[in-house]
Structures are given as C-alpha cells and as structure tokens.
Protein backbone atom coordinates (compact mmCIF):
# COMPACT_ATOMS: atom_id res chain seq x y z
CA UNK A 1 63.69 39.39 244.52
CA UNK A 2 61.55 39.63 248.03
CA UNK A 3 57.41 39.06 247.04
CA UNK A 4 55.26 41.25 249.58
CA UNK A 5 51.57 39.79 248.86
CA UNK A 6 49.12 41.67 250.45
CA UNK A 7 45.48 40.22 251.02
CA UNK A 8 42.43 42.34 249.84
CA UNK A 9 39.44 42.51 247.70
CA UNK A 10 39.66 44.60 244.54
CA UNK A 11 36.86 47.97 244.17
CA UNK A 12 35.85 51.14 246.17
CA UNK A 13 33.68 49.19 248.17
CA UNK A 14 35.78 47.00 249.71
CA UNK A 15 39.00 49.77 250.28
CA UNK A 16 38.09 50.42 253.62
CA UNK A 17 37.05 47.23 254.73
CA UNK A 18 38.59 45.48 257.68
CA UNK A 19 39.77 42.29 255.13
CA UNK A 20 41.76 44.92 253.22
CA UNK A 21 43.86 45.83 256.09
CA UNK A 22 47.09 44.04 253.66
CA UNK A 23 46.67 46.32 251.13
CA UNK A 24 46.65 49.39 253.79
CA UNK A 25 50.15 47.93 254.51
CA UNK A 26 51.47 47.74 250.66
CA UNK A 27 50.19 51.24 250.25
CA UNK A 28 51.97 52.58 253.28
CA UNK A 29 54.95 50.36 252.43
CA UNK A 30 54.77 51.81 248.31
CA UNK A 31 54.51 55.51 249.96
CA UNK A 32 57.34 55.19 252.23
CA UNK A 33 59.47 53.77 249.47
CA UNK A 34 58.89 56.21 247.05
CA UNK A 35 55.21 55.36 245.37
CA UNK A 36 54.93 55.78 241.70
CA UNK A 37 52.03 54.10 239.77
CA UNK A 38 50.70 50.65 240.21
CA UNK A 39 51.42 48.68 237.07
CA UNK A 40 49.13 45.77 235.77
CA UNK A 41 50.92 42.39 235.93
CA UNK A 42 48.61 39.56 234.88
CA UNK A 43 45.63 39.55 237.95
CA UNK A 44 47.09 41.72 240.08
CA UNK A 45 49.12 45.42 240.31
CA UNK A 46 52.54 45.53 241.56
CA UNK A 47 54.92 48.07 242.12
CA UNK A 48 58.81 47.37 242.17
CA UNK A 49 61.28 49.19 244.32
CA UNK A 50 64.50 48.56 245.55
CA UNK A 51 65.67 48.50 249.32
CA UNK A 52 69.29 49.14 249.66
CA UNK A 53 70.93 46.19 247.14
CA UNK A 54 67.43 44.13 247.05
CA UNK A 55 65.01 44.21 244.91
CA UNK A 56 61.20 44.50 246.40
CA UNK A 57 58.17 43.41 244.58
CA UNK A 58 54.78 44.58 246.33
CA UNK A 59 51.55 42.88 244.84
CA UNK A 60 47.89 43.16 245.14
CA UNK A 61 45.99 40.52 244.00
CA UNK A 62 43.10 41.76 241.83
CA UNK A 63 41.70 38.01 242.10
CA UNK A 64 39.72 38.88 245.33
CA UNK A 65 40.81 37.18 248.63
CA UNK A 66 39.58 33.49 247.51
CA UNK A 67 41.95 33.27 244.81
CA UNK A 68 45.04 35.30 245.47
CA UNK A 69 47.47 32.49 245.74
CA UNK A 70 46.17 32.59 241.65
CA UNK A 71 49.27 35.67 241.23
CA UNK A 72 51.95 33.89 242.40
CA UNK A 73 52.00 31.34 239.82
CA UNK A 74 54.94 33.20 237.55
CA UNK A 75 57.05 33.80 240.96
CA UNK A 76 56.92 29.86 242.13
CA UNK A 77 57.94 28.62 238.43
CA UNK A 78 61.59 31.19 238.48
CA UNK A 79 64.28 28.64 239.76
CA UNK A 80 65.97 30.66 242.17
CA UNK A 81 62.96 31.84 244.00
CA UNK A 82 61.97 30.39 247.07
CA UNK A 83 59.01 31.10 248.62
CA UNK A 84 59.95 29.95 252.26
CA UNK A 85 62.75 32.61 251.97
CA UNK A 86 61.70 35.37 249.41
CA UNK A 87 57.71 35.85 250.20
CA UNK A 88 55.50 37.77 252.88
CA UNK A 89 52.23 37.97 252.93
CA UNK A 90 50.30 40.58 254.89
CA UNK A 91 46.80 39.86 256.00
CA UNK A 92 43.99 40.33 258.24
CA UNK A 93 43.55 38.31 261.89
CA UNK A 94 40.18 38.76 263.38
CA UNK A 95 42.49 36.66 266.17
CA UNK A 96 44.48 39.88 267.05
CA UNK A 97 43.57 42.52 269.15
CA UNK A 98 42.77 45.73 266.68
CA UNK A 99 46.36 47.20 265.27
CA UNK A 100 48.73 44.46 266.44
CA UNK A 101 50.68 42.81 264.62
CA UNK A 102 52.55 39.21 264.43
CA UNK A 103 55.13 37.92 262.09
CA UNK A 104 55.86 34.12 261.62
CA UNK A 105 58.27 32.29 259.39
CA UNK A 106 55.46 30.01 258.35
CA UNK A 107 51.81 28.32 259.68
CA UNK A 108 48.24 27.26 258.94
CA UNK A 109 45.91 29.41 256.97
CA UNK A 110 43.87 29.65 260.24
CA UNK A 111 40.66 29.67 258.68
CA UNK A 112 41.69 32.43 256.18
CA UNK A 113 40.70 31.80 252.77
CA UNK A 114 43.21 34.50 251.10
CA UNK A 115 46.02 31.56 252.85
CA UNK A 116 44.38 28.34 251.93
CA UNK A 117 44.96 29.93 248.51
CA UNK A 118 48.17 31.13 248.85
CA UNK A 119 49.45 27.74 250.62
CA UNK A 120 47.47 25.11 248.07
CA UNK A 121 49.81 27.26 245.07
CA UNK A 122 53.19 27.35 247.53
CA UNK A 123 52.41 23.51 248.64
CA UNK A 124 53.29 24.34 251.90
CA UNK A 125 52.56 26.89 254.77
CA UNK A 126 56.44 27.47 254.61
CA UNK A 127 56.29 31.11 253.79
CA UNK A 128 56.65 34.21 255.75
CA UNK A 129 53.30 36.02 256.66
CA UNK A 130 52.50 39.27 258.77
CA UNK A 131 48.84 39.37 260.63
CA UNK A 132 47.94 42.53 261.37
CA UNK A 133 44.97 42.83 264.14
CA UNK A 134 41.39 43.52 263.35
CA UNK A 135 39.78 42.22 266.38
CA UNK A 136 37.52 44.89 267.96
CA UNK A 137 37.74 46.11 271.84
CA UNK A 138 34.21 44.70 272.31
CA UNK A 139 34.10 41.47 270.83
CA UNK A 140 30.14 40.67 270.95
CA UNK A 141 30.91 42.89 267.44
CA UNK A 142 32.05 39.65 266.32
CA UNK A 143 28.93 37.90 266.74
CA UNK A 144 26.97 36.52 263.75
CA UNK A 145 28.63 35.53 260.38
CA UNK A 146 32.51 36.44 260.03
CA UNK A 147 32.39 37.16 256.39
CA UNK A 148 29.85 39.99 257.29
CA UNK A 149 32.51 41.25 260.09
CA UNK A 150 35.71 41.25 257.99
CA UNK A 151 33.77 42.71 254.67
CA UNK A 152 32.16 44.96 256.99
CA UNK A 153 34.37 48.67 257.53
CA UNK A 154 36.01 50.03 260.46
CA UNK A 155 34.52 52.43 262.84
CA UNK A 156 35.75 55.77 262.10
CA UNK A 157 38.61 55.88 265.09
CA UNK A 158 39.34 51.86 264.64
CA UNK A 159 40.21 53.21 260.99
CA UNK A 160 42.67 56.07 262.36
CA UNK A 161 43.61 53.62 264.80
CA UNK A 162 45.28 51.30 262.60
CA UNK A 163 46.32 53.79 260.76
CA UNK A 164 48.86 55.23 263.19
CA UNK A 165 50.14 51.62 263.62
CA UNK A 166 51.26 51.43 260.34
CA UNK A 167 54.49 53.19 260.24
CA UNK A 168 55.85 50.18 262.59
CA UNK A 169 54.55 47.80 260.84
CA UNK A 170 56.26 49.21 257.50
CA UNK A 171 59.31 49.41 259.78
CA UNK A 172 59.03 45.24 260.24
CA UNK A 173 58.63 44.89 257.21
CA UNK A 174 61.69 46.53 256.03
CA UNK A 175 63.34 44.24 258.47
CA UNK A 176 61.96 41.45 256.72
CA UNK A 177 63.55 42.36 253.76
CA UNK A 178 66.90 43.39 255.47
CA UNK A 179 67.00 40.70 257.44
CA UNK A 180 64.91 38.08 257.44
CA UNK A 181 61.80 36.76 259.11
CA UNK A 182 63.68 35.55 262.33
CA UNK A 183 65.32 38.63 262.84
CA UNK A 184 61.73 40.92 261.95
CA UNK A 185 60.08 38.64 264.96
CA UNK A 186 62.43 39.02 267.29
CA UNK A 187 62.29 43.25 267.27
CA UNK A 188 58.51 43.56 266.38
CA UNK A 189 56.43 40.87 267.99
C-alpha cells in the first residue's frame, strides 16, 4: 500500500492557510480519484482508493503540523512496508516560488517542523516528499516571524493561483504511485 501524508493543521481556521497547502493536494488528489467520505483512523482521516492494481492510502494528520509523524506509527510497524519506497509526503516550502512544485526521493526537514516529525518516527529522511511553493512574488511579505507567514492565508488570486496548479501536481503524484519517485522527478520537476 502507497501512504500519501499530507501536512496541515486541523479546523476552519487554518483550511485556507498557506501551511495547509498538503491537504489542498490530498483533497484534489481524493476528488480526482473518486472522493467519498473521510474516515477516522486513530489521529488522523484517511481515505483509501485504488490506482490501477495499487492500493492508495491518503492521510491527514489531525495531530497539527508539530506532531504528524504521530499517524504513521501503525504504517512503520507492518513488515512489508517501507517507508523509503511506499510514503509521500506533501508539504509546504516557503523556499519555492508560489505554485511550484519539487519532488525528491528523500532530504532534510529544512526547517519544517511537520518533517522533523515525520523523519524522528521514519528514523531517516529516506522517504519520498513533494514541496509545493508558497513563496510570494514580493518577498519583503516574508519579513517578520515565519510562523505568522505560513499560518497566515493566501491573498485572494495567490489562492486561485495555486489552485490551477493543482491538477499537475495530482498528475505527479499519480506518477509517484505508478512509478516511482525517480520516474515522478524526472517528468515534473
């Protein structure tokens, strides 16, 4: 089974926020693939589905960003499941220009404390993660305290913006799961 995490905080007032940009994935990912309702599993909702002959898991932590390595706990303990080859996690990069996106095999949390949390419960950064770009046109918005900036929401057209971007980054993502993490890079970065 293929684990897509996707990095957010839980409540209305955070949906729209530019550190919930992961979940904006999922839900575009859970629409394209046929939606249905979230189901609770332990802290977090997931949705199954089933691309072609594998089995797709999409999760959102209900932990809030600090903690949401916390839901893979049950995943890392199954013996055949390998989270350098069966887990992606899709996240926020203040690094990236606004809407981009970049997929790596595996890495440093960067300074993001959703993947200090996921890589202190893997034990490594040897998992697959796609950063999708959050990093405005005029970057004096980034001045001051980051927290503020990534719990902050997008501008009305940054919003529509990445919006329209995420029908290609769905499409990597399928290729993730088709193919792997090698082949996703190579045709979407």
């Amino acid at each position: 089974m293929k684990l897509i995490l996707g990095l957010g905080n839980p409540g209305p007032e955070y949906a729209e926020t530019r550190h919930n940009v992961g979940w904006w994935l999922l839900d575009a990912c859970h629409e394209r693939w046929g939606g249905g309702a979230w189901k609770r599993d332990g802290e977090a909702l997931a949705a199954d589905h089933r691309l072609g002959d594998v089995r797709v898991r999409l999760v959102k932590p209900l932990t809030y960003m600090n903690l949401s390595g916390r839901v893979l706990g049950q995943y890392l303990r199954r013996p055949l499941w390998k989270a350098a080859d069966d887990l992606l996690v899709l996240v926020d990069e203040v690094a990236l220009p606004l809407a981009a996106m970049r997929l790596r095999p595996k890495g440093s949390p960067g300074g993001h404390n959703g993947l200090k949390d996921v890589q202190r419960m893997v034990g490594s950064g040897d998992y697959a993660r796609l950063r999708i770009g959050i990093r405005p046109e005029d970057e004096r918005r980034l001045g001051g305290d980051l927290a503020d900036f990534v719990l902050a929401k997008f501008g009305k057209d940054e919003a529509a913006f990445v919006r329209e971007a995420l029908p290609r980054m769905v499409e990597a993502v399928e290729c993730w799961v088709a193919h792997g993490v090698l082949e996703a890079m190579n045709r979407f970065n």
